[in-house]
C-alpha atoms as a PDB file:
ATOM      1  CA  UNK A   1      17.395 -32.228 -20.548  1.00  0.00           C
ATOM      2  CA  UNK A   2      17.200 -28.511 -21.099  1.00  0.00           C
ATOM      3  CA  UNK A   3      17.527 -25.842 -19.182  1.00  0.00           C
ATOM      4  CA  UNK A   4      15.586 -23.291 -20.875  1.00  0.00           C
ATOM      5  CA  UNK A   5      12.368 -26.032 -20.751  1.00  0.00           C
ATOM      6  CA  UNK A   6      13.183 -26.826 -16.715  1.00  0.00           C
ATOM      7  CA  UNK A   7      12.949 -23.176 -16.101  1.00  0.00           C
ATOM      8  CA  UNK A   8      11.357 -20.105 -16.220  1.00  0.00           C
ATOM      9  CA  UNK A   9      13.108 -16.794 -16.105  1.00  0.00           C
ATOM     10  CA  UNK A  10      11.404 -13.872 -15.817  1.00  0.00           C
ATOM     11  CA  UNK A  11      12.792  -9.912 -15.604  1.00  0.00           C
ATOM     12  CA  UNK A  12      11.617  -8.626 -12.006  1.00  0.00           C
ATOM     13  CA  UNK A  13      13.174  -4.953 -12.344  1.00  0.00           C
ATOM     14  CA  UNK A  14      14.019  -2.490 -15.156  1.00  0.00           C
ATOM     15  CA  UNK A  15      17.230  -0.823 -15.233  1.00  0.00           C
ATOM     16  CA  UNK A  16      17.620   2.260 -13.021  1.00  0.00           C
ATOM     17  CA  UNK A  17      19.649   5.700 -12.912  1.00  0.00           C
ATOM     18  CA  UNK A  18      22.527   5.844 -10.587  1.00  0.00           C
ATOM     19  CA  UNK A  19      21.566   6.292  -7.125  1.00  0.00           C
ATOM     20  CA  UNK A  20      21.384   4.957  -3.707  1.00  0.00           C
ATOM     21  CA  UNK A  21      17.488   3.870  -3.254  1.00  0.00           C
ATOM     22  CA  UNK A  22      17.095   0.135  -3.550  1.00  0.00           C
ATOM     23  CA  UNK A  23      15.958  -1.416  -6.558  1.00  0.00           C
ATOM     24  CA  UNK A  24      13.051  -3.738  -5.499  1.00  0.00           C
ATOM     25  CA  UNK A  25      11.698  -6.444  -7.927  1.00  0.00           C
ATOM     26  CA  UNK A  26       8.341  -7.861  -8.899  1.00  0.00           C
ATOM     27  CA  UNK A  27       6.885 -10.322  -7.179  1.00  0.00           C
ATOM     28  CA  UNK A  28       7.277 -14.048  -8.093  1.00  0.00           C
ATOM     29  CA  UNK A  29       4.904 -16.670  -7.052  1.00  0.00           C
ATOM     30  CA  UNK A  30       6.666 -19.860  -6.515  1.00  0.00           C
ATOM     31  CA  UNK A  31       4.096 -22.518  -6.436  1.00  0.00           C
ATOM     32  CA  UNK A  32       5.323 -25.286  -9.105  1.00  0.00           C
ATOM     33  CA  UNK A  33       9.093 -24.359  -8.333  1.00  0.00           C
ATOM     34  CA  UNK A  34      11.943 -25.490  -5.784  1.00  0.00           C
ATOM     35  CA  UNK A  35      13.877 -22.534  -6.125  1.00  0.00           C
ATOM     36  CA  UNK A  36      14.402 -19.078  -7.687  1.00  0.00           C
ATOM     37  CA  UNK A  37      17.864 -17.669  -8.537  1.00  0.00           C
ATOM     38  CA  UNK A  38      18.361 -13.367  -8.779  1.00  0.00           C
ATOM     39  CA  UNK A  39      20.741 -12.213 -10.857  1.00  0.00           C
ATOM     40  CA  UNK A  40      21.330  -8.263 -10.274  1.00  0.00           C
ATOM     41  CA  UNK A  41      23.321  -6.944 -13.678  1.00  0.00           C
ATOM     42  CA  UNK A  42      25.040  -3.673 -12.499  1.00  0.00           C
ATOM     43  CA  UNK A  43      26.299  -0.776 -14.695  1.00  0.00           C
ATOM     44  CA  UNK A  44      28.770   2.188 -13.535  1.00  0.00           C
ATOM     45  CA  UNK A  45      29.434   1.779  -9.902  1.00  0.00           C
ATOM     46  CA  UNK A  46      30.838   4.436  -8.259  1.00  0.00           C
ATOM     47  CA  UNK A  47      34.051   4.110  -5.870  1.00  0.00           C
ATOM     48  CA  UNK A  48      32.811   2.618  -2.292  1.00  0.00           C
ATOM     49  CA  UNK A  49      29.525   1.759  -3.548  1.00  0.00           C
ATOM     50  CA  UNK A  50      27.838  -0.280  -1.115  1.00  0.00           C
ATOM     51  CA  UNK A  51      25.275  -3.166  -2.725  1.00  0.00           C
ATOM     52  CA  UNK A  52      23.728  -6.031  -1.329  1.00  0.00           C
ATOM     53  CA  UNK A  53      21.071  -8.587  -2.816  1.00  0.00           C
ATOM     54  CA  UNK A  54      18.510  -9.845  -0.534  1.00  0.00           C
ATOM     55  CA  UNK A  55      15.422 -11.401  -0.826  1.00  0.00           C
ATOM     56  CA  UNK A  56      11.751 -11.466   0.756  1.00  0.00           C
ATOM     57  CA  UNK A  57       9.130 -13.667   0.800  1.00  0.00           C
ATOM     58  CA  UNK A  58       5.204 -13.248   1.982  1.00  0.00           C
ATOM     59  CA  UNK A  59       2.170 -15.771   2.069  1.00  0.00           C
ATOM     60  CA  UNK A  60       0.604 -13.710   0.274  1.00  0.00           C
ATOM     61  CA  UNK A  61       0.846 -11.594  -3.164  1.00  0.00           C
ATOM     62  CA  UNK A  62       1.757  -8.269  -1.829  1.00  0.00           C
ATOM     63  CA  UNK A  63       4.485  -6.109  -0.827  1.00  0.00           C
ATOM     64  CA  UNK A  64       2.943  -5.138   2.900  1.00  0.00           C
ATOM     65  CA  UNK A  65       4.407  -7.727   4.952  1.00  0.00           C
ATOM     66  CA  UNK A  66       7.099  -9.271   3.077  1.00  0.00           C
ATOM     67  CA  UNK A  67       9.950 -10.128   5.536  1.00  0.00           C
ATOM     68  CA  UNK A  68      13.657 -10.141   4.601  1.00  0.00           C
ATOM     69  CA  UNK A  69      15.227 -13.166   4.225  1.00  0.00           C
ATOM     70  CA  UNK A  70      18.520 -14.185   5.641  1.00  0.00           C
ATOM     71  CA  UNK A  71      21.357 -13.832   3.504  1.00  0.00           C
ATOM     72  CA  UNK A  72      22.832 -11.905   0.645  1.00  0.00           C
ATOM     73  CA  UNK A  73      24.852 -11.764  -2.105  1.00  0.00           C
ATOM     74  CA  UNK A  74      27.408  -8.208  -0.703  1.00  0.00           C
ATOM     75  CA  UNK A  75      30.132  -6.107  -2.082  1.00  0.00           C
ATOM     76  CA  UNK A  76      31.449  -2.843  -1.521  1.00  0.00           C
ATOM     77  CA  UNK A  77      32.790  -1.735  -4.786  1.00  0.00           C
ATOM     78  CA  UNK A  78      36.239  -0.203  -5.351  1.00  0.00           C
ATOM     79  CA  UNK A  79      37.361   2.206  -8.361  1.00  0.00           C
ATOM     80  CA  UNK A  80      35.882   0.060 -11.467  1.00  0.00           C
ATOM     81  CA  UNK A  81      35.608  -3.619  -9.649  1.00  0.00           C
ATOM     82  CA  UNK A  82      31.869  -3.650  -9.638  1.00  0.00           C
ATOM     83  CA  UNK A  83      31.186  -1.943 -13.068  1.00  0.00           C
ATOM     84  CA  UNK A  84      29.291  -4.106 -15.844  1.00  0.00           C
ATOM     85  CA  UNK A  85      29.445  -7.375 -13.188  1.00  0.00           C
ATOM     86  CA  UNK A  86      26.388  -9.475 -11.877  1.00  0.00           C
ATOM     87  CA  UNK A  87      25.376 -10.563  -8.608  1.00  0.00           C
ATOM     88  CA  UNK A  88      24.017 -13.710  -7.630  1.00  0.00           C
ATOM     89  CA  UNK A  89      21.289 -15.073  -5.194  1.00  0.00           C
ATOM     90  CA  UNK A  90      19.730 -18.463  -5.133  1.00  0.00           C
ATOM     91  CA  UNK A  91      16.905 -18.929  -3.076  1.00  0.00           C
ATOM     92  CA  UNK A  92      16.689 -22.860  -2.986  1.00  0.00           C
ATOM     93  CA  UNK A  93      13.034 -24.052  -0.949  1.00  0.00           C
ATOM     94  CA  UNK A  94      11.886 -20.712   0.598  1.00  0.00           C
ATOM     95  CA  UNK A  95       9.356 -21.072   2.990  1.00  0.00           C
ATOM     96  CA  UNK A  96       6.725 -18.850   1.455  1.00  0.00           C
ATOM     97  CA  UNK A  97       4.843 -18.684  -1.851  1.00  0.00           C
ATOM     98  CA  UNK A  98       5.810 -15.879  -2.961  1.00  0.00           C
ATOM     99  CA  UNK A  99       9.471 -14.184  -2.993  1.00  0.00           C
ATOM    100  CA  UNK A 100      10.910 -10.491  -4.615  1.00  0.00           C
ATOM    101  CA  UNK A 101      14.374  -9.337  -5.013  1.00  0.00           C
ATOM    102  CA  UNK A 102      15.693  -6.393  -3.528  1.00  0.00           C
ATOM    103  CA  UNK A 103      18.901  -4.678  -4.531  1.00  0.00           C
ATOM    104  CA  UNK A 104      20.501  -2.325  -1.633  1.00  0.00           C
ATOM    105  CA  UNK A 105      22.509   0.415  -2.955  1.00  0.00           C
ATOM    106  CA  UNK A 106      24.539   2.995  -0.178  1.00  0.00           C
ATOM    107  CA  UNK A 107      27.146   4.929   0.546  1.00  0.00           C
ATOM    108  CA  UNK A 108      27.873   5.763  -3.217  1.00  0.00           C
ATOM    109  CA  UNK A 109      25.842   5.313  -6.704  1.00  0.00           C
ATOM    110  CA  UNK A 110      25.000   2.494  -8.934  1.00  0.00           C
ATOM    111  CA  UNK A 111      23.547   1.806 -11.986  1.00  0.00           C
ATOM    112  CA  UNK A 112      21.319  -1.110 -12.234  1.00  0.00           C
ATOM    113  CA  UNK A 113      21.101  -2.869 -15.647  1.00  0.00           C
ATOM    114  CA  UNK A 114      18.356  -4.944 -14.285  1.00  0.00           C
ATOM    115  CA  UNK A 115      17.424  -8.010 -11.901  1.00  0.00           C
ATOM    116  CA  UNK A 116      16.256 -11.220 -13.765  1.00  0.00           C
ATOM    117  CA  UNK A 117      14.801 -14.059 -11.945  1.00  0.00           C
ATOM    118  CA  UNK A 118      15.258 -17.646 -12.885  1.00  0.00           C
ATOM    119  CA  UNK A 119      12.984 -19.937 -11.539  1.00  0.00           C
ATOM    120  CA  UNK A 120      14.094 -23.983 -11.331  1.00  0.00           C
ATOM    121  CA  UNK A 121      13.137 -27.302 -10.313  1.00  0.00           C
ATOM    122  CA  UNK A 122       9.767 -26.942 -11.718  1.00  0.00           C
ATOM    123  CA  UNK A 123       6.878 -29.649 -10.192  1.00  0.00           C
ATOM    124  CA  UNK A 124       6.471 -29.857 -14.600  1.00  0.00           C
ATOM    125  CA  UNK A 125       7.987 -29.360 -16.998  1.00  0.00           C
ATOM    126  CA  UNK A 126       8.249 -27.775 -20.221  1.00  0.00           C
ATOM    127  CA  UNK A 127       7.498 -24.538 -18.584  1.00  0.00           C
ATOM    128  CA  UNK A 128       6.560 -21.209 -20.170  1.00  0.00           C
ATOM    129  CA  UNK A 129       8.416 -18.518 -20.256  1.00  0.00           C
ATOM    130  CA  UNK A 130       7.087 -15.211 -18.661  1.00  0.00           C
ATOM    131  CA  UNK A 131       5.859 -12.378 -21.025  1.00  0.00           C
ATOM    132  CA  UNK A 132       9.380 -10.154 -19.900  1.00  0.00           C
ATOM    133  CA  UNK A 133      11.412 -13.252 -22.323  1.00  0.00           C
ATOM    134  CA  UNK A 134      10.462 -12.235 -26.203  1.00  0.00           C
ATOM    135  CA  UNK A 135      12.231 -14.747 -27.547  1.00  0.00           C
ATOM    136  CA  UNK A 136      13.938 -17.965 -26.742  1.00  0.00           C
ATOM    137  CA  UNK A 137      15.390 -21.028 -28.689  1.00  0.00           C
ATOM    138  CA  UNK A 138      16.495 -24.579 -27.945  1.00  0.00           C
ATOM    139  CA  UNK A 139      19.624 -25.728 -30.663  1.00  0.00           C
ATOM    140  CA  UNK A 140      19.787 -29.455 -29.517  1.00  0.00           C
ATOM    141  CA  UNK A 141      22.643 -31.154 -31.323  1.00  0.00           C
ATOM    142  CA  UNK A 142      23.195 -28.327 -33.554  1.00  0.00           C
ATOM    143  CA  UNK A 143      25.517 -28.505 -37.027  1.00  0.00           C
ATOM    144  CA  UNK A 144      27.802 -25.751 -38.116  1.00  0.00           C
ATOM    145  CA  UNK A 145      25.685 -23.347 -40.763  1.00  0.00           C
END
Protein backbone atom coordinates (compact mmCIF):
# COMPACT_ATOMS: atom_id res chain seq x y z
CA UNK A 1 0.00 0.00 0.00
CA UNK A 2 1.12 3.51 -0.78
CA UNK A 3 0.58 6.48 0.54
CA UNK A 4 1.10 8.78 -2.22
CA UNK A 5 -1.75 6.47 -4.33
CA UNK A 6 -4.28 6.51 -0.99
CA UNK A 7 -4.03 10.21 -1.02
CA UNK A 8 -4.29 13.32 -2.51
CA UNK A 9 -2.45 16.38 -1.37
CA UNK A 10 -3.11 19.45 -2.66
CA UNK A 11 -1.43 23.20 -1.78
CA UNK A 12 -4.48 25.36 -0.36
CA UNK A 13 -2.37 28.69 0.31
CA UNK A 14 0.77 30.38 -1.11
CA UNK A 15 3.32 31.66 1.11
CA UNK A 16 2.71 35.10 2.64
CA UNK A 17 4.76 38.25 3.97
CA UNK A 18 5.03 38.62 7.65
CA UNK A 19 2.03 39.91 9.19
CA UNK A 20 -0.84 39.38 11.43
CA UNK A 21 -3.99 38.82 8.90
CA UNK A 22 -4.90 35.17 8.69
CA UNK A 23 -3.85 33.12 5.96
CA UNK A 24 -7.07 31.39 4.67
CA UNK A 25 -6.84 28.37 2.25
CA UNK A 26 -8.69 27.12 -0.79
CA UNK A 27 -11.45 25.25 -0.56
CA UNK A 28 -11.40 21.40 -0.60
CA UNK A 29 -14.31 19.32 -1.48
CA UNK A 30 -14.27 16.16 0.42
CA UNK A 31 -16.63 13.86 -1.25
CA UNK A 32 -14.55 10.46 -1.90
CA UNK A 33 -12.40 11.16 1.35
CA UNK A 34 -12.60 10.33 5.24
CA UNK A 35 -10.40 12.93 6.24
CA UNK A 36 -8.14 15.89 5.34
CA UNK A 37 -4.93 16.72 7.25
CA UNK A 38 -3.43 20.79 7.15
CA UNK A 39 -0.11 21.21 7.46
CA UNK A 40 0.77 25.12 7.99
CA UNK A 41 4.82 25.45 7.12
CA UNK A 42 5.87 28.71 8.94
CA UNK A 43 8.94 30.91 8.21
CA UNK A 44 10.42 33.79 10.61
CA UNK A 45 8.17 34.13 13.54
CA UNK A 46 8.53 36.93 15.48
CA UNK A 47 8.87 36.81 19.48
CA UNK A 48 5.15 36.27 21.04
CA UNK A 49 3.68 35.50 17.83
CA UNK A 50 0.35 34.22 18.33
CA UNK A 51 -0.85 31.33 15.57
CA UNK A 52 -3.53 29.01 15.55
CA UNK A 53 -4.81 26.47 12.77
CA UNK A 54 -8.42 26.01 12.47
CA UNK A 55 -10.61 24.74 10.09
CA UNK A 56 -14.18 25.40 8.42
CA UNK A 57 -16.44 23.53 6.65
CA UNK A 58 -19.79 24.59 4.48
CA UNK A 59 -22.43 22.47 2.47
CA UNK A 60 -21.71 24.23 -0.04
CA UNK A 61 -18.60 25.51 -2.30
CA UNK A 62 -18.19 28.94 -0.97
CA UNK A 63 -16.61 30.98 1.56
CA UNK A 64 -20.06 32.89 2.82
CA UNK A 65 -21.16 30.69 5.46
CA UNK A 66 -18.40 28.50 6.33
CA UNK A 67 -18.48 27.93 10.15
CA UNK A 68 -15.36 27.34 12.29
CA UNK A 69 -14.76 24.16 13.43
CA UNK A 70 -13.83 23.15 16.90
CA UNK A 71 -10.35 22.74 17.56
CA UNK A 72 -6.89 23.83 16.62
CA UNK A 73 -3.55 23.16 16.29
CA UNK A 74 -2.05 26.66 18.87
CA UNK A 75 1.22 28.12 19.83
CA UNK A 76 2.44 31.28 20.94
CA UNK A 77 5.91 31.51 19.69
CA UNK A 78 8.95 32.52 21.77
CA UNK A 79 12.39 34.08 20.43
CA UNK A 80 13.14 31.47 17.43
CA UNK A 81 10.82 28.33 18.70
CA UNK A 82 8.33 28.67 15.93
CA UNK A 83 10.73 29.64 13.02
CA UNK A 84 10.96 27.13 9.92
CA UNK A 85 8.41 24.52 12.04
CA UNK A 86 4.98 23.08 10.79
CA UNK A 87 1.72 22.84 12.28
CA UNK A 88 -0.60 20.14 12.15
CA UNK A 89 -4.46 19.63 11.83
CA UNK A 90 -6.31 16.51 10.96
CA UNK A 91 -9.76 16.79 10.26
CA UNK A 92 -10.87 13.02 10.44
CA UNK A 93 -15.01 12.68 9.16
CA UNK A 94 -16.11 16.38 9.09
CA UNK A 95 -19.57 16.81 8.82
CA UNK A 96 -19.69 18.89 5.68
CA UNK A 97 -18.53 18.51 2.07
CA UNK A 98 -16.46 20.90 1.85
CA UNK A 99 -13.63 22.16 4.43
CA UNK A 100 -10.67 25.25 4.15
CA UNK A 101 -7.83 25.93 6.38
CA UNK A 102 -7.34 28.98 8.14
CA UNK A 103 -4.11 30.10 9.73
CA UNK A 104 -4.59 32.86 12.68
CA UNK A 105 -1.69 35.03 13.09
CA UNK A 106 -1.74 37.94 16.26
CA UNK A 107 -0.09 39.71 18.54
CA UNK A 108 3.27 39.62 16.52
CA UNK A 109 4.32 38.62 12.73
CA UNK A 110 4.71 35.48 10.83
CA UNK A 111 5.78 34.29 7.77
CA UNK A 112 3.81 31.63 6.16
CA UNK A 113 5.70 29.19 3.86
CA UNK A 114 2.44 27.75 2.88
CA UNK A 115 -0.59 25.40 3.99
CA UNK A 116 -0.76 21.99 2.12
CA UNK A 117 -3.68 19.78 2.45
CA UNK A 118 -3.53 16.05 2.43
CA UNK A 119 -6.52 14.35 1.80
CA UNK A 120 -6.87 10.36 3.06
CA UNK A 121 -9.00 7.46 3.26
CA UNK A 122 -10.13 7.84 -0.21
CA UNK A 123 -13.75 5.84 -1.15
CA UNK A 124 -10.92 4.71 -4.36
CA UNK A 125 -8.09 4.51 -4.86
CA UNK A 126 -5.24 5.31 -6.92
CA UNK A 127 -6.17 8.89 -6.63
CA UNK A 128 -4.88 11.86 -8.62
CA UNK A 129 -2.98 14.27 -7.49
CA UNK A 130 -4.23 17.96 -7.67
CA UNK A 131 -2.70 20.32 -10.36
CA UNK A 132 -0.67 22.37 -7.15
CA UNK A 133 1.69 18.62 -7.02
CA UNK A 134 4.07 18.85 -10.38
CA UNK A 135 5.62 15.94 -9.77
CA UNK A 136 5.43 12.83 -7.73
CA UNK A 137 7.08 9.28 -7.71
CA UNK A 138 6.46 5.89 -6.14
CA UNK A 139 10.20 3.86 -5.53
CA UNK A 140 8.63 0.48 -4.37
CA UNK A 141 11.42 -1.85 -3.32
CA UNK A 142 14.03 0.34 -4.60
CA UNK A 143 18.00 -0.83 -5.16
CA UNK A 144 20.92 1.38 -4.38
CA UNK A 145 21.97 3.34 -7.89
Amino acid sequence: MSLLKNCKITRVAASAVAAQTDVTGSILDMAGFEGVMFIALTGDVTDTSALALKAEQNPLNQAGGMAELVGSASFAAGATSADSKALVLDVHKPRERYVRAVLERGTANAVVDGIIAIQYMPWSAPTTQDASVIASALINDPSEV
